[in-house]
ModelCIF file with pLDDT and N, C-alpha, C, O atoms, coordinates in Angstrom:
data_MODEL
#
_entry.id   MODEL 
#
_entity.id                         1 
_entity.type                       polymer 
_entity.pdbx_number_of_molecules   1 
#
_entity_poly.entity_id                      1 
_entity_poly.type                           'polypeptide(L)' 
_entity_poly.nstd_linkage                   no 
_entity_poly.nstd_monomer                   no 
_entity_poly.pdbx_seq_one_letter_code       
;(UNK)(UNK)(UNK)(UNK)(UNK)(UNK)(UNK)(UNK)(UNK)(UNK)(UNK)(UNK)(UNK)(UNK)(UNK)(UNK)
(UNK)(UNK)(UNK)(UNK)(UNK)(UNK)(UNK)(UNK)(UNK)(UNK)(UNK)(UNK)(UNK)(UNK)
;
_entity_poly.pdbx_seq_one_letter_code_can   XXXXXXXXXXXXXXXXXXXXXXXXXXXXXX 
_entity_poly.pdbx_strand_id                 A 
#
loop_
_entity_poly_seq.entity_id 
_entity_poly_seq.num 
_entity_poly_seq.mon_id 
_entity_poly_seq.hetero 
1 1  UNK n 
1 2  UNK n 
1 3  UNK n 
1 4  UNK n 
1 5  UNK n 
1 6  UNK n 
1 7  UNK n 
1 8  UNK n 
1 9  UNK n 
1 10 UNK n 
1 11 UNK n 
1 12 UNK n 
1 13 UNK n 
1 14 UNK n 
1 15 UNK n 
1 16 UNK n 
1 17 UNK n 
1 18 UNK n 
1 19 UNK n 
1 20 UNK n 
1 21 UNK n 
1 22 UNK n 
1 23 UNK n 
1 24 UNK n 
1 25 UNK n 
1 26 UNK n 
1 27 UNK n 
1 28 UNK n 
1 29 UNK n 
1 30 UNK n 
#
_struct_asym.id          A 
_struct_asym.entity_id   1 
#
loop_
_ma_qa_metric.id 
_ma_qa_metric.mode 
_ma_qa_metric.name 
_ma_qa_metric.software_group_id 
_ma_qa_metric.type 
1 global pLDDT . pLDDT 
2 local  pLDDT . pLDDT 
#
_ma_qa_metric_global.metric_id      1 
_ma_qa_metric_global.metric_value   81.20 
_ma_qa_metric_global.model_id       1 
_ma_qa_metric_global.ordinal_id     1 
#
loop_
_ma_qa_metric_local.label_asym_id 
_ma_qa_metric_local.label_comp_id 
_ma_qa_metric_local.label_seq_id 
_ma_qa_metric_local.metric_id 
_ma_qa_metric_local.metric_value 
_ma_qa_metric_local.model_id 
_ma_qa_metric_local.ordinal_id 
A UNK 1  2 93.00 1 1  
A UNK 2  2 93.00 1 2  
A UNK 3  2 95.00 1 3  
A UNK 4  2 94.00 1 4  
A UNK 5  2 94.00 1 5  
A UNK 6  2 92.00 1 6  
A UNK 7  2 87.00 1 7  
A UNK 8  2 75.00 1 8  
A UNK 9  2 61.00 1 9  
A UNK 10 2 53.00 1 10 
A UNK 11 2 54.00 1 11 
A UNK 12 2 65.00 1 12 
A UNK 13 2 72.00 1 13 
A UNK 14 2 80.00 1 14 
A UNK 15 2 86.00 1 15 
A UNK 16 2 89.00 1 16 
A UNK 17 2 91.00 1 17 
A UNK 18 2 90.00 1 18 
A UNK 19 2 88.00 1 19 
A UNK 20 2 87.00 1 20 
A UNK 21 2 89.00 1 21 
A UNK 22 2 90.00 1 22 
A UNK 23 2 87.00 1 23 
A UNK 24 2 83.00 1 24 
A UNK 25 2 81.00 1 25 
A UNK 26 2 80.00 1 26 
A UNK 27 2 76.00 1 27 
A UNK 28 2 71.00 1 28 
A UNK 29 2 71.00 1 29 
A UNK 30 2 69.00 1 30 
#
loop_
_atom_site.group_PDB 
_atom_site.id 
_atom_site.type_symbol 
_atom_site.label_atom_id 
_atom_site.label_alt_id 
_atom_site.label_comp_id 
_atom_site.label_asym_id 
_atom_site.label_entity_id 
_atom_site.label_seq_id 
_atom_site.pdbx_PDB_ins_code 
_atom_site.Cartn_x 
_atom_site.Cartn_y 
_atom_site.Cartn_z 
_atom_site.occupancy 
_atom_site.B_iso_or_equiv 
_atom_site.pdbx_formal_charge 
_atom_site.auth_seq_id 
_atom_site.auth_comp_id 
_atom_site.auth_asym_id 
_atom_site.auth_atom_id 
_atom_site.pdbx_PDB_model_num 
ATOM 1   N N  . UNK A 1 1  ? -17.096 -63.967 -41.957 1.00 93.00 ? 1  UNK A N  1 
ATOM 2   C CA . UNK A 1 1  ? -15.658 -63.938 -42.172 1.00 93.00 ? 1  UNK A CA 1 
ATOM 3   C C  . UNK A 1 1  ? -14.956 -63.221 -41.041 1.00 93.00 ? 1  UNK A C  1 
ATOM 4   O O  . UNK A 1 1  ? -15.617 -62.463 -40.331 1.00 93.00 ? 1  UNK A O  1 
ATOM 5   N N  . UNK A 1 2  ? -14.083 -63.345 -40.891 1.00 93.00 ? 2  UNK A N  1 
ATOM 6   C CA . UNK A 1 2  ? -12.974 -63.402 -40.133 1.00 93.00 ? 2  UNK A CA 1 
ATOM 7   C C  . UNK A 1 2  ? -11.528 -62.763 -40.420 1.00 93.00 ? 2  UNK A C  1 
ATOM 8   O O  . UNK A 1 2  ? -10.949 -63.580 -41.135 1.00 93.00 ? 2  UNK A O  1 
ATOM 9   N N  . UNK A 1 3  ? -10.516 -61.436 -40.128 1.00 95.00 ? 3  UNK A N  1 
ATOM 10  C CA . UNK A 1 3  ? -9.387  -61.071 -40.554 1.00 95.00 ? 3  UNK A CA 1 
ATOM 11  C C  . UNK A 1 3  ? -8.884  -60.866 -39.138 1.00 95.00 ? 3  UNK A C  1 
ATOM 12  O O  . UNK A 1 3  ? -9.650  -60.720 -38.186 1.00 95.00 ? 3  UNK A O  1 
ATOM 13  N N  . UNK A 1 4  ? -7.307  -60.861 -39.021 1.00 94.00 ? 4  UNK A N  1 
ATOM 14  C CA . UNK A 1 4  ? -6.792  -60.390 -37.992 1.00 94.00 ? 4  UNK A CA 1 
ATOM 15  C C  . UNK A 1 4  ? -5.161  -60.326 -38.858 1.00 94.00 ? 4  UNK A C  1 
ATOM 16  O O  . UNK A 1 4  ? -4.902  -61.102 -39.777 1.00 94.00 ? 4  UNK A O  1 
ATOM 17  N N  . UNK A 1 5  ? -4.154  -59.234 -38.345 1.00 94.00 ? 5  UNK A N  1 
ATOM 18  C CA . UNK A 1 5  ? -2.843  -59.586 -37.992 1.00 94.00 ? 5  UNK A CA 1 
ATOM 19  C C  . UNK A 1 5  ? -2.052  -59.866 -36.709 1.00 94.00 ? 5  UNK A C  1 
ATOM 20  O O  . UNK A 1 5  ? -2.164  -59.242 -35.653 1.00 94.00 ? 5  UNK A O  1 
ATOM 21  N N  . UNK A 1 6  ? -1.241  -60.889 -36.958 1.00 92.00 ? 6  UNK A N  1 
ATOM 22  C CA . UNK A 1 6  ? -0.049  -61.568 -36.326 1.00 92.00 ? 6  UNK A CA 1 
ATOM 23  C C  . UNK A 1 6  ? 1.027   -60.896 -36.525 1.00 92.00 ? 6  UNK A C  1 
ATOM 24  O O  . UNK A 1 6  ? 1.300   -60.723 -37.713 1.00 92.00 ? 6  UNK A O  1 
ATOM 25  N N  . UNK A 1 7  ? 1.730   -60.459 -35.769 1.00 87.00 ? 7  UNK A N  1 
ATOM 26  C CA . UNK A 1 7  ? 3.228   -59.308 -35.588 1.00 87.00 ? 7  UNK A CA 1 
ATOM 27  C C  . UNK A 1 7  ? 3.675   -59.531 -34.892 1.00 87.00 ? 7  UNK A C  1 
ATOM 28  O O  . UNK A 1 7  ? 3.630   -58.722 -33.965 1.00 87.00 ? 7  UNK A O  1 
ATOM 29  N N  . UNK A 1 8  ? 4.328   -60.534 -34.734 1.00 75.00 ? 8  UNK A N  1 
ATOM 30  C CA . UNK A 1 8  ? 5.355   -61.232 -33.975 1.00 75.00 ? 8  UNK A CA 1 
ATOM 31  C C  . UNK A 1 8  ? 6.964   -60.101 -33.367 1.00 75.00 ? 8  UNK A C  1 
ATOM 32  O O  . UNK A 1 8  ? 7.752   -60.046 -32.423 1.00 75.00 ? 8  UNK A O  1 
ATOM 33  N N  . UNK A 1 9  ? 6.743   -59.577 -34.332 1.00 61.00 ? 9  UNK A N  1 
ATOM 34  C CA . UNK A 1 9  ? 8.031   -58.725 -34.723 1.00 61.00 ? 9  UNK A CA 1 
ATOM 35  C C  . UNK A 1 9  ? 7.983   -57.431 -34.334 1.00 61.00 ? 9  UNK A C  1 
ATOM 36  O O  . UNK A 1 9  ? 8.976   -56.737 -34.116 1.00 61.00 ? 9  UNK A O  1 
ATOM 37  N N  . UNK A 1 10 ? 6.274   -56.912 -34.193 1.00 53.00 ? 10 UNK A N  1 
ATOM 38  C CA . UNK A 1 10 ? 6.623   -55.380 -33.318 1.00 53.00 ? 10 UNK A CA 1 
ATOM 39  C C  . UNK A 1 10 ? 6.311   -55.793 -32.313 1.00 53.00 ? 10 UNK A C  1 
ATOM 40  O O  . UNK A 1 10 ? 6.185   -54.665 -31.837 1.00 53.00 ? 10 UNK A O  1 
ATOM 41  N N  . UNK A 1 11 ? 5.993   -56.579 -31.304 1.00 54.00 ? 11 UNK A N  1 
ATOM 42  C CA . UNK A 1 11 ? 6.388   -56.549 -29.862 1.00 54.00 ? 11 UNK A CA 1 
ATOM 43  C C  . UNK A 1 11 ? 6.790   -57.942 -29.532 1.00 54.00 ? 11 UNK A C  1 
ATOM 44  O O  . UNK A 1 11 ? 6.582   -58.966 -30.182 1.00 54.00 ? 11 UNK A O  1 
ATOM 45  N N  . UNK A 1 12 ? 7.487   -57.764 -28.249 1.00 65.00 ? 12 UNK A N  1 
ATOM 46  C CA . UNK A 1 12 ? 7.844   -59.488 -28.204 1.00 65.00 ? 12 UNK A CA 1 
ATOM 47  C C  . UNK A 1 12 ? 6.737   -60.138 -27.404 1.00 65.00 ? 12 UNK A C  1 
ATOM 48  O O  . UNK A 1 12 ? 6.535   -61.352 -27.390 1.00 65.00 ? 12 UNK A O  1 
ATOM 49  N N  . UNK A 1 13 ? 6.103   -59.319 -26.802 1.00 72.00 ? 13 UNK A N  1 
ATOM 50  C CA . UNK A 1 13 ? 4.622   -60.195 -26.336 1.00 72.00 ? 13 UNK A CA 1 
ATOM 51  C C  . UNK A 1 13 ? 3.670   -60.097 -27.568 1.00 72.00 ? 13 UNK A C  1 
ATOM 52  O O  . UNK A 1 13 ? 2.922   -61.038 -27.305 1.00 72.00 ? 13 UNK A O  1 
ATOM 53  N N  . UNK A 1 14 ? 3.428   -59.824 -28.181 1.00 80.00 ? 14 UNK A N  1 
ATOM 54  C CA . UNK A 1 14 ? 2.722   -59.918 -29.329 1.00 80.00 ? 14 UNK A CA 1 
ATOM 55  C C  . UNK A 1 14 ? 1.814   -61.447 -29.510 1.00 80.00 ? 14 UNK A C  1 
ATOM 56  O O  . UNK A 1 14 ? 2.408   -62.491 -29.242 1.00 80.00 ? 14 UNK A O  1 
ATOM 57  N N  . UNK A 1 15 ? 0.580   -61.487 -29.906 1.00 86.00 ? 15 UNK A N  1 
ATOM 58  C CA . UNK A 1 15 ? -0.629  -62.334 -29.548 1.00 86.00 ? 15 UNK A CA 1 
ATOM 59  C C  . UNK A 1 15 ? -0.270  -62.969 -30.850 1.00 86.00 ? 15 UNK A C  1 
ATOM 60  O O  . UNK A 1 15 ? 0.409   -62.366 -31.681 1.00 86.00 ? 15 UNK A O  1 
ATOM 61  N N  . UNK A 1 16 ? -0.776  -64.338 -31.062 1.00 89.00 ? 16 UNK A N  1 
ATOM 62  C CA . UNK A 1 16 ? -0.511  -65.484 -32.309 1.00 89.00 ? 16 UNK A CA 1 
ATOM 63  C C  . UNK A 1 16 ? -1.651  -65.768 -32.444 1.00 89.00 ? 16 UNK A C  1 
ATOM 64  O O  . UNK A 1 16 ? -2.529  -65.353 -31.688 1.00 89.00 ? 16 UNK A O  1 
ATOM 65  N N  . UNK A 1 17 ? -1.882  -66.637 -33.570 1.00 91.00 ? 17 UNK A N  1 
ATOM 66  C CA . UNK A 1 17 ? -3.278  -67.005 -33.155 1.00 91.00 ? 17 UNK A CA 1 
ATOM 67  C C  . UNK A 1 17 ? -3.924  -68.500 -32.557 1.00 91.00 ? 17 UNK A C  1 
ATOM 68  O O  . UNK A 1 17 ? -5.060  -68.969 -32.486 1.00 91.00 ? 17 UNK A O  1 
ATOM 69  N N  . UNK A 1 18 ? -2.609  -68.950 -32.190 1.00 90.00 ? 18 UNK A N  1 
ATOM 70  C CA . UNK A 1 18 ? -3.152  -70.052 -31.190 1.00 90.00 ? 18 UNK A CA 1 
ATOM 71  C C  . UNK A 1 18 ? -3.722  -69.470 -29.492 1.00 90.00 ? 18 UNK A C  1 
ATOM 72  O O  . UNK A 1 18 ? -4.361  -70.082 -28.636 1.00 90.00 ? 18 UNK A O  1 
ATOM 73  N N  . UNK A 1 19 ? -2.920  -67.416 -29.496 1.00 88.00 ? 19 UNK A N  1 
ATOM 74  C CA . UNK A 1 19 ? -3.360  -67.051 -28.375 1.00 88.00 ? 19 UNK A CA 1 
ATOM 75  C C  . UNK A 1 19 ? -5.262  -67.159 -28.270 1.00 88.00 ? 19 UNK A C  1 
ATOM 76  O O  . UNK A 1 19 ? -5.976  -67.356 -27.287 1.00 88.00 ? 19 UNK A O  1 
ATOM 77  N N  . UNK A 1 20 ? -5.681  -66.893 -29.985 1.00 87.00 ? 20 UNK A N  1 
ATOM 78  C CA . UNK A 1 20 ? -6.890  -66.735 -30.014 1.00 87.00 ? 20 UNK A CA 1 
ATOM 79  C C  . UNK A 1 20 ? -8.210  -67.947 -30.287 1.00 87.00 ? 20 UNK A C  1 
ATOM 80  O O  . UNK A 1 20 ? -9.405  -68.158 -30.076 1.00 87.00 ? 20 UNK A O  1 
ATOM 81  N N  . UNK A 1 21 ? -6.989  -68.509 -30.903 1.00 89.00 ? 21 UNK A N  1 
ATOM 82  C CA . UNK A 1 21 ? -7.685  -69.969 -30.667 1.00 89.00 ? 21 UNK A CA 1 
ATOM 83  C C  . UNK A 1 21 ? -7.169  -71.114 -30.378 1.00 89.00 ? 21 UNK A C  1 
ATOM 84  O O  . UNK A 1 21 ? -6.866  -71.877 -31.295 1.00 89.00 ? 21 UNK A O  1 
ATOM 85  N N  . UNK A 1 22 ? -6.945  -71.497 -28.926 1.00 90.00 ? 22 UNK A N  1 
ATOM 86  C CA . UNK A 1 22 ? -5.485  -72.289 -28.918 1.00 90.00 ? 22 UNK A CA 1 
ATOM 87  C C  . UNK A 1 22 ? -5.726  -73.652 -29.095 1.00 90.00 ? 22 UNK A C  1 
ATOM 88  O O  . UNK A 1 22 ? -4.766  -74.383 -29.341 1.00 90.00 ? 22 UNK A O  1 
ATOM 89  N N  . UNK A 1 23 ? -7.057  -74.195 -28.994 1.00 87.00 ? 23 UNK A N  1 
ATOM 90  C CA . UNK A 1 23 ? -7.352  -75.708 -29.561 1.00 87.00 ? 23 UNK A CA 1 
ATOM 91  C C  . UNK A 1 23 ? -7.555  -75.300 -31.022 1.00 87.00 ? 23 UNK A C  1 
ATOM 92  O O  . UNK A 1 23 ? -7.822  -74.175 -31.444 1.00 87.00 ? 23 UNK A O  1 
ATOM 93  N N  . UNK A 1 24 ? -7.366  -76.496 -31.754 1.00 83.00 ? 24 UNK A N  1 
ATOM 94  C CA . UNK A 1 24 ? -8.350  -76.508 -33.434 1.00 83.00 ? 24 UNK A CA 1 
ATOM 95  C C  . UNK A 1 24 ? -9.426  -77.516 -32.962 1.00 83.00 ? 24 UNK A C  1 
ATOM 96  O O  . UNK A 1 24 ? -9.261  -78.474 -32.206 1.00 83.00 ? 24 UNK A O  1 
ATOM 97  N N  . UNK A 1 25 ? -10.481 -77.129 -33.523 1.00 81.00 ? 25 UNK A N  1 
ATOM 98  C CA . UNK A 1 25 ? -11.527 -78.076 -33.243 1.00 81.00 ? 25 UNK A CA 1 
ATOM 99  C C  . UNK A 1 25 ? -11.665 -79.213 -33.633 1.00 81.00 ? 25 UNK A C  1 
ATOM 100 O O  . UNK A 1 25 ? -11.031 -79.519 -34.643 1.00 81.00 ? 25 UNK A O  1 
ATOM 101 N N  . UNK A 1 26 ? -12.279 -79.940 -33.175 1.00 80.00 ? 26 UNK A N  1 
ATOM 102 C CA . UNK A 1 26 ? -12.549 -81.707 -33.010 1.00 80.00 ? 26 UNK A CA 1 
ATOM 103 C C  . UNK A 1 26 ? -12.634 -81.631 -34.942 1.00 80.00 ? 26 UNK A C  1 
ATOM 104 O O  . UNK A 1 26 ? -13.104 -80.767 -35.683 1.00 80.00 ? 26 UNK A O  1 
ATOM 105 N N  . UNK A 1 27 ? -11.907 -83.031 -35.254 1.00 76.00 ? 27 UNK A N  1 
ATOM 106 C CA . UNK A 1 27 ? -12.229 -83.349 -36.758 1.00 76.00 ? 27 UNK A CA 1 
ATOM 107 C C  . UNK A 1 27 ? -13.240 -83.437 -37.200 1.00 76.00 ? 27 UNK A C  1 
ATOM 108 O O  . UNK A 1 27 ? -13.977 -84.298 -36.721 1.00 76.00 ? 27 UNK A O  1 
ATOM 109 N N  . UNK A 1 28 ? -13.840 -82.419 -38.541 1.00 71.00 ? 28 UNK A N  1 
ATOM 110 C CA . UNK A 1 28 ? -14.961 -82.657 -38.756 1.00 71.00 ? 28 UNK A CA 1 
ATOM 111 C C  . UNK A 1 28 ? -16.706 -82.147 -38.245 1.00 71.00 ? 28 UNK A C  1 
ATOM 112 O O  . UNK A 1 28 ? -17.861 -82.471 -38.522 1.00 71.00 ? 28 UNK A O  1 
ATOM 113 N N  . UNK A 1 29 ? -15.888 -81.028 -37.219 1.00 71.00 ? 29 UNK A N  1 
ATOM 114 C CA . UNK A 1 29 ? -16.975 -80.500 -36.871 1.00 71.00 ? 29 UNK A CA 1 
ATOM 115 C C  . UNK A 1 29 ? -16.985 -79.463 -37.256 1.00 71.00 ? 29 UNK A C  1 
ATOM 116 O O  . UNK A 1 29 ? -17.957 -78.882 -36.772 1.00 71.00 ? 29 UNK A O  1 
ATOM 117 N N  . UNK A 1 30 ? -16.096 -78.466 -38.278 1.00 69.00 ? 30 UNK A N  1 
ATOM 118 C CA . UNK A 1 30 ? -16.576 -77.564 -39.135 1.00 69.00 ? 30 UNK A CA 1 
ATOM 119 C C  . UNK A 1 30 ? -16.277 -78.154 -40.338 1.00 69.00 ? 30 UNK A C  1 
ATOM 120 O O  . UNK A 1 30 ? -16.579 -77.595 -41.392 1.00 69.00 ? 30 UNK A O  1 
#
């Protein structure tokens, strides 16, 4: 498993999580 927060709002560079995963993977391969 896997947790993180997204806080867009306390900085304006602040990381998303397309910063962390910016493709979604191919259909079907998870």
């Amino acid at each position: 498993g896997q947790a993180s927060v997204f806080a867009p709002t306390m900085a304006d560079d602040a990381p998303c999580y397309r910063c962390l995963y910016p493709e979604p993977p191919p259909p079907g391969m998870v």
